[in-house]
C-alpha atoms as a PDB file:
ATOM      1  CA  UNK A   1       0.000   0.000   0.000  1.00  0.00           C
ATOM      2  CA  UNK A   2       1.021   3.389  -0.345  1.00  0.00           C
ATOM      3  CA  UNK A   3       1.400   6.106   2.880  1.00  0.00           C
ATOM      4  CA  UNK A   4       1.123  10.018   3.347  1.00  0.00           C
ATOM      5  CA  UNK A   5       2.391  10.917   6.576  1.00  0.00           C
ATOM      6  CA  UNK A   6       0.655  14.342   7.488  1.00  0.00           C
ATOM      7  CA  UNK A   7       3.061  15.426  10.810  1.00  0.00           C
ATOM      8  CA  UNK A   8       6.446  14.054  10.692  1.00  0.00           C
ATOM      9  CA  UNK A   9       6.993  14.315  14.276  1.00  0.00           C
ATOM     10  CA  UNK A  10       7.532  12.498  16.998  1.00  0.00           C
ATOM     11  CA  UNK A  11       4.880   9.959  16.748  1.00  0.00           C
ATOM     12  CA  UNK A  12       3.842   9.831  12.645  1.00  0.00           C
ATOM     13  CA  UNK A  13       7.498  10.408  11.801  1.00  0.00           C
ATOM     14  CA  UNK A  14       8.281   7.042  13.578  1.00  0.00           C
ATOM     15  CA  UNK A  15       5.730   4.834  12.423  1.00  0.00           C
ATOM     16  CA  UNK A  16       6.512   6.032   9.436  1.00  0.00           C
ATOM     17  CA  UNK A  17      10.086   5.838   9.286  1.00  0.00           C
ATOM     18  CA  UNK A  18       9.207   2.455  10.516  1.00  0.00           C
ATOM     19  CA  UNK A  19       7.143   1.304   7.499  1.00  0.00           C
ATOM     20  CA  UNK A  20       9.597   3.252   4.887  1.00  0.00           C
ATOM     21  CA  UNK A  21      12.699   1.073   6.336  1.00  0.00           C
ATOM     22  CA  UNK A  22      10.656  -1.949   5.791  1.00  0.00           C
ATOM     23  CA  UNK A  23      10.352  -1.042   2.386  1.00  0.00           C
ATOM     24  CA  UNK A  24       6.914   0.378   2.001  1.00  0.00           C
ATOM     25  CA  UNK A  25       5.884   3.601  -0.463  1.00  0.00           C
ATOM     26  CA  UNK A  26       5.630   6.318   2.076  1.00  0.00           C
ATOM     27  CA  UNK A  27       5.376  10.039   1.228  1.00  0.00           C
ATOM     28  CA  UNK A  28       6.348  12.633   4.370  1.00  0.00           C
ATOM     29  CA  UNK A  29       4.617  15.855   4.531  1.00  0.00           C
ATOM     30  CA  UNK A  30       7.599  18.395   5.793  1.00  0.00           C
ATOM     31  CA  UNK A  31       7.351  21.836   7.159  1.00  0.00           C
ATOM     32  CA  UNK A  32       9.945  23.276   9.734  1.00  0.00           C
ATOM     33  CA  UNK A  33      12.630  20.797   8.744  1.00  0.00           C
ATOM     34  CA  UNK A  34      11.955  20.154   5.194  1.00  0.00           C
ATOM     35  CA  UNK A  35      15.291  21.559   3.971  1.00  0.00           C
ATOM     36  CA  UNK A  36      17.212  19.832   6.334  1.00  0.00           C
ATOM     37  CA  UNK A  37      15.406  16.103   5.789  1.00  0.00           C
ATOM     38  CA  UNK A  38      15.998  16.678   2.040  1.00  0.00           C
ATOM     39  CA  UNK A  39      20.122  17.070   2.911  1.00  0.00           C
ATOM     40  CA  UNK A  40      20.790  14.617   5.730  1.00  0.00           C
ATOM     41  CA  UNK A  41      18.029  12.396   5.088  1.00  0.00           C
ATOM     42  CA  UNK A  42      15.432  11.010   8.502  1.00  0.00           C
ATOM     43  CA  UNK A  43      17.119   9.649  11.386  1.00  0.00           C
ATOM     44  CA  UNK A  44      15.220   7.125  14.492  1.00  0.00           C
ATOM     45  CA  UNK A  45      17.475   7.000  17.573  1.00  0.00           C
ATOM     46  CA  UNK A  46      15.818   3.809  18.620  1.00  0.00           C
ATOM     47  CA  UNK A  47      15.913   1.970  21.754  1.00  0.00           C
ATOM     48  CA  UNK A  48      15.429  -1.162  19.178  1.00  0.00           C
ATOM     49  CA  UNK A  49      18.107  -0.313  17.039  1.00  0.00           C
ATOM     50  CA  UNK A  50      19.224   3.153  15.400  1.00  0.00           C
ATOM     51  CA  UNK A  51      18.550   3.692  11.647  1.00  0.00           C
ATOM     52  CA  UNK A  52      18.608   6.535   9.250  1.00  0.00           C
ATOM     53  CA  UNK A  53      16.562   6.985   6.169  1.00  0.00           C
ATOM     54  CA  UNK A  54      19.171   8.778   3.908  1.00  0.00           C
ATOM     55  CA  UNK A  55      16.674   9.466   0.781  1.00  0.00           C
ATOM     56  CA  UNK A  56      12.934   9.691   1.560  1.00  0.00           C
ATOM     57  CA  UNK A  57      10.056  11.048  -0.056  1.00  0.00           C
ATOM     58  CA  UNK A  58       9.635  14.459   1.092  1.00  0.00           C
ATOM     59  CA  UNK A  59       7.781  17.287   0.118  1.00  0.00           C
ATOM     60  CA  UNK A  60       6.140  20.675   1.510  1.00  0.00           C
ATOM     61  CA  UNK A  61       3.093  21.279  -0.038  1.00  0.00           C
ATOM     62  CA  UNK A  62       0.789  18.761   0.055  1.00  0.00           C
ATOM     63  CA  UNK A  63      -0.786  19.464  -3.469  1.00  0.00           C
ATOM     64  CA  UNK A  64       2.668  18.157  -5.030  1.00  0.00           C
ATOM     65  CA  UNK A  65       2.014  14.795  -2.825  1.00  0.00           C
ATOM     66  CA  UNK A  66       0.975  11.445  -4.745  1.00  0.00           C
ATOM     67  CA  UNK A  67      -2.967  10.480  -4.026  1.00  0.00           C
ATOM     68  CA  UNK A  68      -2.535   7.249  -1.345  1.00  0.00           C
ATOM     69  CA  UNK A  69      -4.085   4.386   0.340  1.00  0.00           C
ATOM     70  CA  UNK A  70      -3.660   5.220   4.026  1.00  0.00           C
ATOM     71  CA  UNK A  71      -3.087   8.868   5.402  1.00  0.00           C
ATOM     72  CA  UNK A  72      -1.121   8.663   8.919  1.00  0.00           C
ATOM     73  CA  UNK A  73      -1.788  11.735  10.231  1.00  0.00           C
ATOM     74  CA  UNK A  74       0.396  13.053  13.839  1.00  0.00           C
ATOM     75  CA  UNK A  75      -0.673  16.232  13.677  1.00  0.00           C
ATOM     76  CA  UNK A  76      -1.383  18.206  16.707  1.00  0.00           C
ATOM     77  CA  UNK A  77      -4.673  18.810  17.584  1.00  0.00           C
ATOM     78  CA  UNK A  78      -4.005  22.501  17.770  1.00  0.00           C
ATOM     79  CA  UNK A  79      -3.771  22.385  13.785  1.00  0.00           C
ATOM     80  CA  UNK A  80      -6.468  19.646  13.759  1.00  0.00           C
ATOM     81  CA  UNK A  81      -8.675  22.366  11.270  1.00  0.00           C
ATOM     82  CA  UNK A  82      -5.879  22.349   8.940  1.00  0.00           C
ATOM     83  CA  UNK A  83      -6.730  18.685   7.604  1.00  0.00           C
ATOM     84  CA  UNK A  84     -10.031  20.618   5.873  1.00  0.00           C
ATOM     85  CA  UNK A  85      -7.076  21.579   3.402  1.00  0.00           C
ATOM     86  CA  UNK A  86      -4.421  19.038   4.148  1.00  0.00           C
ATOM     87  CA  UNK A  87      -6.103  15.427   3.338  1.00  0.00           C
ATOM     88  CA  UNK A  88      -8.312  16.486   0.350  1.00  0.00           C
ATOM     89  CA  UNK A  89      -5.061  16.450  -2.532  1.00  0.00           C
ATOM     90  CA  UNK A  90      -4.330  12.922  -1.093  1.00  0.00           C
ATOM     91  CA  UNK A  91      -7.587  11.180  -0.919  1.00  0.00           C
ATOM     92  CA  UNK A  92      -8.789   8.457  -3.575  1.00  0.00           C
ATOM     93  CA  UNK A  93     -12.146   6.700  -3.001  1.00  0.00           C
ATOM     94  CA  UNK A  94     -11.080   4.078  -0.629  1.00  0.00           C
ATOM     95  CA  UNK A  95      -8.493   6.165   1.162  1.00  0.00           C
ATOM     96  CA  UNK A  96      -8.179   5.496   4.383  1.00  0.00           C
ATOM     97  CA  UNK A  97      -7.103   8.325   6.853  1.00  0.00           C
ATOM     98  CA  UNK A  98      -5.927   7.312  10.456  1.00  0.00           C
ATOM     99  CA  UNK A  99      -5.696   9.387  13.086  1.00  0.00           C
ATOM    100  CA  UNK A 100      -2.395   9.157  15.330  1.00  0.00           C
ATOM    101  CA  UNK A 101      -3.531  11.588  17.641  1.00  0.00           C
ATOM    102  CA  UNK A 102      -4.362  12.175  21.229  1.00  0.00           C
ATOM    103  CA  UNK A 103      -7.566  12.794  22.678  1.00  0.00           C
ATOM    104  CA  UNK A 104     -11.499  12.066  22.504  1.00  0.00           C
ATOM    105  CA  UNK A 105     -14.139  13.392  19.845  1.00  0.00           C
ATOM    106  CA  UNK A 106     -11.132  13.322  16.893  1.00  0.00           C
ATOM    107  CA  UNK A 107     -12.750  11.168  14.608  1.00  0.00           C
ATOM    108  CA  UNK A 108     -16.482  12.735  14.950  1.00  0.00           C
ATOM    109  CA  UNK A 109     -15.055  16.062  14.034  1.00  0.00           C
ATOM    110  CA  UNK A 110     -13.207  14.947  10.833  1.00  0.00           C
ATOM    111  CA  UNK A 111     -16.268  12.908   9.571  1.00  0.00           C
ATOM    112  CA  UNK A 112     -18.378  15.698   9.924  1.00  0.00           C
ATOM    113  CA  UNK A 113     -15.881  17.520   7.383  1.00  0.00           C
ATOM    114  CA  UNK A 114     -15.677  14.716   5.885  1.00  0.00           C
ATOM    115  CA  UNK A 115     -18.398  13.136   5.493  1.00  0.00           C
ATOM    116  CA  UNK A 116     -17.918   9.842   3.374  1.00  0.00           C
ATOM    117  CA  UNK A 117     -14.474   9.159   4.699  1.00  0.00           C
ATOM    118  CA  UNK A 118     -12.889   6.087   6.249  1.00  0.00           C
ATOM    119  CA  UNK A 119     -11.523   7.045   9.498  1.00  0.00           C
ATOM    120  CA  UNK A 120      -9.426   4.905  11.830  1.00  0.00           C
ATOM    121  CA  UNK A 121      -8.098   5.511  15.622  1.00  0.00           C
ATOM    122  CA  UNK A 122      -4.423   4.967  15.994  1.00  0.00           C
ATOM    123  CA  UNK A 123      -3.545   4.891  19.481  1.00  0.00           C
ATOM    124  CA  UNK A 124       0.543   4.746  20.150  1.00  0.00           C
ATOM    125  CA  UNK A 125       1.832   3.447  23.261  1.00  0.00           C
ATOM    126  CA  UNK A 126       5.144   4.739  23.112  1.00  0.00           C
ATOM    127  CA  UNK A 127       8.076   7.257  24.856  1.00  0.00           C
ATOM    128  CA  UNK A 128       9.221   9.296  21.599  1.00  0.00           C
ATOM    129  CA  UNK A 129      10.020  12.512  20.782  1.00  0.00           C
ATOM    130  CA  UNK A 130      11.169  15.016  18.354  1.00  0.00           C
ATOM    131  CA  UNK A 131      13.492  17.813  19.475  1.00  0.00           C
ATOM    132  CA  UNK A 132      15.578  18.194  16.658  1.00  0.00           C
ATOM    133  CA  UNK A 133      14.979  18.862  13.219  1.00  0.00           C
ATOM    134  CA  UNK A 134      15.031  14.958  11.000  1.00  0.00           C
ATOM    135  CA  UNK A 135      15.700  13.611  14.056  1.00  0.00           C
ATOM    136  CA  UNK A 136      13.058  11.396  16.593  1.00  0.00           C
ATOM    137  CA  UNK A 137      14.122  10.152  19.542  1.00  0.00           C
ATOM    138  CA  UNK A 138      12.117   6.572  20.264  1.00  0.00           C
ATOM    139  CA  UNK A 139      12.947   5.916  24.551  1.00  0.00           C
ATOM    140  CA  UNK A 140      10.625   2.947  24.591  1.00  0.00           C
ATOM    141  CA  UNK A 141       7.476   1.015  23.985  1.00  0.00           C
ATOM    142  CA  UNK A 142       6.272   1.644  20.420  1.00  0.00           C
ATOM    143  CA  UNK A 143       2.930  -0.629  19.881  1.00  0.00           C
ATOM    144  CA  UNK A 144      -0.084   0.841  18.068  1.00  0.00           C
ATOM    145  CA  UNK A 145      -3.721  -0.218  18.285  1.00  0.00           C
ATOM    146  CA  UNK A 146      -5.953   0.293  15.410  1.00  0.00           C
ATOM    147  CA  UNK A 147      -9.915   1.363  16.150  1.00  0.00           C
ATOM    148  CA  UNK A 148     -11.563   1.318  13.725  1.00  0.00           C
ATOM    149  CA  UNK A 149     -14.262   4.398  13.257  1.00  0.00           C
ATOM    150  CA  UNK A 150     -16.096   4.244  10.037  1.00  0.00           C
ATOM    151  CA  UNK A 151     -13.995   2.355   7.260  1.00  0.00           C
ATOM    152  CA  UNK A 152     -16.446  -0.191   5.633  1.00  0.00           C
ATOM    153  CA  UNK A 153     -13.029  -2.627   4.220  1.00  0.00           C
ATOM    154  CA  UNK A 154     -12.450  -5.272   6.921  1.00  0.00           C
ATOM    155  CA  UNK A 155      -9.638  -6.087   4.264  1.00  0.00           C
ATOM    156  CA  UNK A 156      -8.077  -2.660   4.563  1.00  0.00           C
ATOM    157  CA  UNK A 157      -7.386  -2.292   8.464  1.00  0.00           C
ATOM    158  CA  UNK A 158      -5.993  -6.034   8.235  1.00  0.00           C
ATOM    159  CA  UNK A 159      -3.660  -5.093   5.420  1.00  0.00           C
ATOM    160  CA  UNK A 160      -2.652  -1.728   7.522  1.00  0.00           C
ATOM    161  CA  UNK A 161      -2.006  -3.695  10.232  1.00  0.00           C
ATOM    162  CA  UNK A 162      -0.085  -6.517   8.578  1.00  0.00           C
ATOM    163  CA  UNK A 163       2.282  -3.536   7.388  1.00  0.00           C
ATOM    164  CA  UNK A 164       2.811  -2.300  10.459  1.00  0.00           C
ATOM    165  CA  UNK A 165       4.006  -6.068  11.854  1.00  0.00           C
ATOM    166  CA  UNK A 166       6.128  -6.667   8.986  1.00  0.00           C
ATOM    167  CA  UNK A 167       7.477  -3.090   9.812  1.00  0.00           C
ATOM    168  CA  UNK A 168       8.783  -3.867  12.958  1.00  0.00           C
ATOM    169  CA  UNK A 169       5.714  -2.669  14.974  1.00  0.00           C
ATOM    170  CA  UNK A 170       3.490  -4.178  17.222  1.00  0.00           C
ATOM    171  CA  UNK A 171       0.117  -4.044  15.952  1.00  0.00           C
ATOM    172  CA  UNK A 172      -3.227  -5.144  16.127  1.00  0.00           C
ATOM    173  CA  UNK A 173      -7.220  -4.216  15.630  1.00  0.00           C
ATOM    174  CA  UNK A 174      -9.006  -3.397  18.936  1.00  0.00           C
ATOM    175  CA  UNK A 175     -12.625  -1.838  19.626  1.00  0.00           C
ATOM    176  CA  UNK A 176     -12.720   1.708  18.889  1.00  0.00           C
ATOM    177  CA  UNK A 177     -14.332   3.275  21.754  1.00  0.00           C
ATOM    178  CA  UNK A 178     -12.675   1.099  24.369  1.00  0.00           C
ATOM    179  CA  UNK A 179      -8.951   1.836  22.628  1.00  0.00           C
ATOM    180  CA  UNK A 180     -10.090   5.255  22.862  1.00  0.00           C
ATOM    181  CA  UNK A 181     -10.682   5.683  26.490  1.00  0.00           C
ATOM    182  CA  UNK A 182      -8.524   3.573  27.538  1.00  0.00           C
ATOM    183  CA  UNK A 183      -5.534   5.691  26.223  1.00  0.00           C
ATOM    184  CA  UNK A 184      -6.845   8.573  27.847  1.00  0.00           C
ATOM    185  CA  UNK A 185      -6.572   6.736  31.238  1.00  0.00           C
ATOM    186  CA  UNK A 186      -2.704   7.324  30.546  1.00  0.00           C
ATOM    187  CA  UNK A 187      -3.090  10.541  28.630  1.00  0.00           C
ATOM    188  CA  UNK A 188      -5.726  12.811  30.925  1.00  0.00           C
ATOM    189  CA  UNK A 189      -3.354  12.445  33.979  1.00  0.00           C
ATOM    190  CA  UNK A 190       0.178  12.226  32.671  1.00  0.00           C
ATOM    191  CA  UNK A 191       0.320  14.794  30.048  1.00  0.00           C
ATOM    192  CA  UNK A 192      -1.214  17.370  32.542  1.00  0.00           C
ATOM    193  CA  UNK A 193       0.371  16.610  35.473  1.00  0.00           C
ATOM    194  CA  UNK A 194       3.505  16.685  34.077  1.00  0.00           C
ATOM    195  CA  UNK A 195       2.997  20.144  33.091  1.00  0.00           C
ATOM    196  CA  UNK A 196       1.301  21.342  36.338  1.00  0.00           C
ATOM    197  CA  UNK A 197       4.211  19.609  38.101  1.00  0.00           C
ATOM    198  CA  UNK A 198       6.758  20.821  36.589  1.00  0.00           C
ATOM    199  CA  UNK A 199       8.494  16.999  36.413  1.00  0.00           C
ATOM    200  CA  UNK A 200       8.542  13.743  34.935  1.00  0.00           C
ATOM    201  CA  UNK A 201       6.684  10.037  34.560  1.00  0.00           C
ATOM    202  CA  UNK A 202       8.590   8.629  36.924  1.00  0.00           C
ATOM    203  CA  UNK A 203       8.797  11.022  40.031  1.00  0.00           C
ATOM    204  CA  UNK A 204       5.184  11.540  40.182  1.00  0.00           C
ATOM    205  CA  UNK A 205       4.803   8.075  40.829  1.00  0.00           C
ATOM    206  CA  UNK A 206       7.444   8.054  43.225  1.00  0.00           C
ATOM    207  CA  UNK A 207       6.371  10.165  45.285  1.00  0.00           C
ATOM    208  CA  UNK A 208       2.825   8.501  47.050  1.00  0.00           C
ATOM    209  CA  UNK A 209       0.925  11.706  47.071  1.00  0.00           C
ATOM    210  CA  UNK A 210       1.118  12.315  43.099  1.00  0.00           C
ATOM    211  CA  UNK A 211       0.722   8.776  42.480  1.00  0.00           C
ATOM    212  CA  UNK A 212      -2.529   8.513  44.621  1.00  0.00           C
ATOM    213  CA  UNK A 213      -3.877  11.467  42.831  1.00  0.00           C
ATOM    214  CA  UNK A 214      -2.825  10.146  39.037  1.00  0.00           C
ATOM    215  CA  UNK A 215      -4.453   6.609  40.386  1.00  0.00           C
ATOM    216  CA  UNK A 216      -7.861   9.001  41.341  1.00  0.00           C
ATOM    217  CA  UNK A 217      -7.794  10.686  37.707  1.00  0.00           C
ATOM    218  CA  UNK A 218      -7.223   7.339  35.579  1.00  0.00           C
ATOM    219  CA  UNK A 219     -10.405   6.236  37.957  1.00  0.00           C
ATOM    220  CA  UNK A 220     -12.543   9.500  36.907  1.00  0.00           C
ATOM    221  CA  UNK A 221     -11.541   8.420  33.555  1.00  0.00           C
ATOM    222  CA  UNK A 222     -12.264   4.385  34.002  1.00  0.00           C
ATOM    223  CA  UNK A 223     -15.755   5.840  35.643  1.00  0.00           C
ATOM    224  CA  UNK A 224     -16.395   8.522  32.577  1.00  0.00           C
ATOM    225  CA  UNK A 225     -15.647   5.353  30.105  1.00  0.00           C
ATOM    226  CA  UNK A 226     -17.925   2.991  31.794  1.00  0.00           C
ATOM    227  CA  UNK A 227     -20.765   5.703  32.295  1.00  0.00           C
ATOM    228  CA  UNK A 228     -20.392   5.437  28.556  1.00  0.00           C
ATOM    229  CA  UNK A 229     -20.708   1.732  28.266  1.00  0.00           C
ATOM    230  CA  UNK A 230     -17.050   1.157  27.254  1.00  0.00           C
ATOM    231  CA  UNK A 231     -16.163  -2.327  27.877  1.00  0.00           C
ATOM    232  CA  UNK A 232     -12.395  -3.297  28.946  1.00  0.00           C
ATOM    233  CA  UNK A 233     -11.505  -0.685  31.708  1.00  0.00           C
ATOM    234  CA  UNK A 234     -11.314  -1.241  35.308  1.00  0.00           C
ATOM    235  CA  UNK A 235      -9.097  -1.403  38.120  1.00  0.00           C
ATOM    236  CA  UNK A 236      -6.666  -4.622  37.033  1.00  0.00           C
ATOM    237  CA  UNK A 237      -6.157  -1.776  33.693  1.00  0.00           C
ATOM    238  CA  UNK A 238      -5.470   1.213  36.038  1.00  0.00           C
ATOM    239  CA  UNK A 239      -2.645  -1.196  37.741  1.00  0.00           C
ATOM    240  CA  UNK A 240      -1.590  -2.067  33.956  1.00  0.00           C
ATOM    241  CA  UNK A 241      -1.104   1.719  33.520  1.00  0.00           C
ATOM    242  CA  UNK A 242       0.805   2.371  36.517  1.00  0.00           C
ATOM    243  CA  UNK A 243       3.448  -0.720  36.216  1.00  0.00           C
ATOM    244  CA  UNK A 244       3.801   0.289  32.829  1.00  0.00           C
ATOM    245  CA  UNK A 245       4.840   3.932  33.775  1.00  0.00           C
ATOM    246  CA  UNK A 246       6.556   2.770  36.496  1.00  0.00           C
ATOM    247  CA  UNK A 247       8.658   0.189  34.375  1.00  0.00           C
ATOM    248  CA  UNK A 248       9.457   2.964  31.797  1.00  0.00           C
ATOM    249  CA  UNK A 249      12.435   5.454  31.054  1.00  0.00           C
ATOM    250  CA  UNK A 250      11.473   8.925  32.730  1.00  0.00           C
ATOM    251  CA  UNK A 251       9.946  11.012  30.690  1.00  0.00           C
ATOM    252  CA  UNK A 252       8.183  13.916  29.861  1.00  0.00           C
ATOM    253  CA  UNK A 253       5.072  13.321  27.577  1.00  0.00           C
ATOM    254  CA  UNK A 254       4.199  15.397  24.584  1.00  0.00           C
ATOM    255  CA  UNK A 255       2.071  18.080  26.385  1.00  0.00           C
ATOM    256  CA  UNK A 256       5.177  18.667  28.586  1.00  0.00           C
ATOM    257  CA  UNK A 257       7.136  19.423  26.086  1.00  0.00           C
ATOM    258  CA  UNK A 258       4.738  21.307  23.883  1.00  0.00           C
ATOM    259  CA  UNK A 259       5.318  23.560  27.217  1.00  0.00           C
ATOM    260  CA  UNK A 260       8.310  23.892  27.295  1.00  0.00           C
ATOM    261  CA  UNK A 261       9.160  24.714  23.979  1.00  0.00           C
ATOM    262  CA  UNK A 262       6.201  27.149  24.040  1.00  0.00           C
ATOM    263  CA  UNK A 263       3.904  25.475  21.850  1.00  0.00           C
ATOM    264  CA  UNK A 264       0.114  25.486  22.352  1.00  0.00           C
ATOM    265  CA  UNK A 265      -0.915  22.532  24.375  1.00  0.00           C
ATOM    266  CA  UNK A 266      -3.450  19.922  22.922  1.00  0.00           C
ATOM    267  CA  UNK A 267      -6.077  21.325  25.966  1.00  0.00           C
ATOM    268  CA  UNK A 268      -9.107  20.313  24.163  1.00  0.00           C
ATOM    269  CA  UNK A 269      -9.489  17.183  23.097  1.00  0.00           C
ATOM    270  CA  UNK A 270      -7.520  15.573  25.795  1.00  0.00           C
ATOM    271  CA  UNK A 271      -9.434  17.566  28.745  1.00  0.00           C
ATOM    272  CA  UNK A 272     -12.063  19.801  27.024  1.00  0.00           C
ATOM    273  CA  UNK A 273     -14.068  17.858  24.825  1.00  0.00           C
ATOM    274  CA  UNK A 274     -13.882  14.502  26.792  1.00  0.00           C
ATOM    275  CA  UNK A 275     -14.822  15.805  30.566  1.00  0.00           C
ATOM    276  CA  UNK A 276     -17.673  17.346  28.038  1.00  0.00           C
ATOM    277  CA  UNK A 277     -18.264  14.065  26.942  1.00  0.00           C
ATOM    278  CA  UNK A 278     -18.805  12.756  30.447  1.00  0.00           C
ATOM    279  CA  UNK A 279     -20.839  14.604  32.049  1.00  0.00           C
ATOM    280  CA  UNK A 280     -23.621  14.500  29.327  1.00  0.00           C
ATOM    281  CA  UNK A 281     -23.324  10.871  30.567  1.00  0.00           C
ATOM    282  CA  UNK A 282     -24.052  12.501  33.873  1.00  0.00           C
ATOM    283  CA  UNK A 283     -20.660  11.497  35.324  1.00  0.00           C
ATOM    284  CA  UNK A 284     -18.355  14.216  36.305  1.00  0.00           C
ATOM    285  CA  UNK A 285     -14.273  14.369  36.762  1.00  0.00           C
ATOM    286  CA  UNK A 286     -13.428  16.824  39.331  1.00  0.00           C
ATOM    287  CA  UNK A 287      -9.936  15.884  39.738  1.00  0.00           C
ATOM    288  CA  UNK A 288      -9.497  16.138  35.774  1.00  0.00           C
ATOM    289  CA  UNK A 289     -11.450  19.573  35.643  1.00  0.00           C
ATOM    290  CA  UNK A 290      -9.216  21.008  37.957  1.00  0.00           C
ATOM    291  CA  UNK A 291      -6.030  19.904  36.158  1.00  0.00           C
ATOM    292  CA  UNK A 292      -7.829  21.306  32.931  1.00  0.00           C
ATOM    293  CA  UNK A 293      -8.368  24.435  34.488  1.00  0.00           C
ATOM    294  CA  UNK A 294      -4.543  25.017  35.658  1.00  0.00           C
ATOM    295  CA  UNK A 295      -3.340  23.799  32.368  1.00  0.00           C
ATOM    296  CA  UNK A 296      -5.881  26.506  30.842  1.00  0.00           C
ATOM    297  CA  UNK A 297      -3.659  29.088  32.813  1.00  0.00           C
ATOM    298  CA  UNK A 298      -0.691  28.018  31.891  1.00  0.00           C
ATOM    299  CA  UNK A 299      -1.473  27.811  28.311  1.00  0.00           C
ATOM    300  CA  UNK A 300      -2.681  31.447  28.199  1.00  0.00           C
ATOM    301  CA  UNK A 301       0.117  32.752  30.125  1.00  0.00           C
ATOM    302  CA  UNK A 302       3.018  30.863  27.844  1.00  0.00           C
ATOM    303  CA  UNK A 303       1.473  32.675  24.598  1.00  0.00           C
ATOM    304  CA  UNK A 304       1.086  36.029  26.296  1.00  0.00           C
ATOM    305  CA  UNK A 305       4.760  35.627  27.171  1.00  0.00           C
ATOM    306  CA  UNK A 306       5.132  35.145  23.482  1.00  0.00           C
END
C-alpha cells in the first residue's frame, strides 16, 4: 500500500520511518525541517536499534504529494482544522485516513468535514520525541492499536495492520471506543500533570501523594468510560497503567514538552471535549477539571509571554 504521513513528528514520523525502512511507499509531509530532511536524510534514535533513512520522499506542499491508500496523520490537535485543506489532494475513493492523535471526539469532528471518509483511531503506546529537526528520539514502547471508526473494508485495516508487523511494529485491531478511552486513562493524567508539576513520569509516581492522585484521575476516567458503556476498563487496567509507567524510562510526555518549547498545548481534546463528553453521561471528573483548568492558565500565560 502506499502512505502520506501528514506530521512528521515524533509519533507519525516514527511509524513512518518504521514502514519506509521496511520497504513500504511512504510520502512525508515536511514543514519546519523540510530543507534539512531533504540534505541529511530522517534519522530514528531507537531503543530497538538506530537507523537513518538517507533518501525519503519528502515534500512541503501537500498538493505536489501522490494520491494514497492510508493517510497517517500526527498532527497536533491545535492544527487539527488544517486537515479541511491538508487530506483532500491525497484522498482516492477508498483512502483510508488514520488518526495518530491524542484525545477524545477526533474522529467525529473529521467525519463531519468529511463526510464519506474512512476514518481509523491509531492509538501509540510509546516514549518518543522530536526535538531536533530529522531527528526522533524513540525511549521505549512503540505498539499501536488500530480502532476502527467508520472504514467499511475489513480487508483494509488487516492489510494496515499486517504492514505495520512486517514493519517492525506491534500491531493489532481493537474496539474503537474502548482503545479510545482507555488511552486517555494514561493521557488525561500524565500529560497534565507533568505540566502542572513541573516533572517527569517517573517522580510523580514516586512520590505517594502524586501517584494517589494520578491513580484518582485514571479512575474518573475508568468511571467517565464505563458511564459510557465502554467495555475493557477497570481497576486490574489502572494497575496495567501504573506498572507500565513505572517500568518505563522517565519522561516527559508530549504536552510537557509542547510547554516547554512554548507550543500550544493539545487542551481540548484531551481535557475539554472529553470531561464534556462525560458529564452529558451525567458522570463528572473533578480531579481532571481542575487539572484542565490550571493547564488553561498556563497555556494562556506561555502565549502572552510570546
Amino acid at each position: 500500500m502506499k502512505y502520506a504521513v501528514i506530521g512528521t513528528g515524533a509519533i507519525g514520523g516514527f511509524y513512518g520511518a518504521k514502514l519506509a525502512r521496511a520497504g513500504h511507499d511512504v510520502h512525508f509531509l515536511l514543514h519546519s525541517d523540510y530543507r534539512y530532511v531533504c540534505l541529511n536524510g530522517l534519522q530514528v534514535t531507537s531503543c530497538n536499534g538506530d537507523f537513518i533513512l538517507p533518501q525519503i520522499n519528502v515534500y512541503s506542499d501537500v498538493n505536489l504529494m501522490p494520491k494514497v491508500d492510508v493517510v497517517l496523520v500526527g498532527l497536533k490537535t491545535t492544527n487539527e482544522h488544517l486537515l479541511r485543506e491538508l487530506l483532500p489532494p491525497l484522498l482516492h475513493e477508498h483512502t483510508l485516513v488514520l488518526l495518530i492523535q491524542n484525545g477524545i471526539g477526533l474522529e467525529a469532528d473529521v467525519q463531519e468535514w468529511f463526510p464519506g471518509l474512512a476514518l481509523a483511531a491509531g492509538l501509540a503506546f510509546i516514549c518518543s520525541a522530536k526535538t531536533e529537526p530529522g531527528h526522533i528520539n524513540h525511549q521505549c514502547y512503540g505498539q499501536i492499536s488500530i480502532g476502527n471508526y467508520s472504514c467499511g473494508d475489513k480487508a483494509l485495516i488487516d492489510a494496515l495492520v499486517n504492514d505495520f508487523c512486517q514493519a517492525g511494529v506491534e500491531a493489532h485491531e481493537v474496539e474503537y471506543n474502548e482503545a479510545r478511552w482507555k488511552k486517555a486513562v494514561w493521557n488525561m493524567p500524565f500529560n497534565g500533570m507533568t505540566v502542572a508539576m513541573h516533572t517527569q513520569t517517573n517522580l510523580l509516581l514516586q512520590h505517594p501523594a502524586t501517584r494517589q492522585l494520578i491513580t484518582e484521575q485514571m479512575q474518573e476516567v475508568v468511571g467517565a468510560a464505563n458511564a459510557l458503556g465502554v467495555n475493557g476498563l477497570n481497576e486490574a487496567f489502572i494497575q496495567q497503567m501504573l506498572q507500565m509507567t513505572d517500568d518505563m524510562v522517565p519522561y516527559s510526555p508530549s504536552m510537557r514538552l509542547d510547554y516547554d518549547f512554548h507550543r500550544p498545548m493539545e487542551i481540548f481534546y484531551l481535557y475539554t471535549r472529553p470531561i464534556a463528553i462525560a458529564r452529558e453521561a451525567g458522570f463528572a471528573m473533578p480531579k481532571l477539571e481542575m487539572l484542565q483548568q490550571q493547564l488553561l492558565f498556563l497555556d494562556n500565560r506561555t502565549n502572552n509571554v510570546k
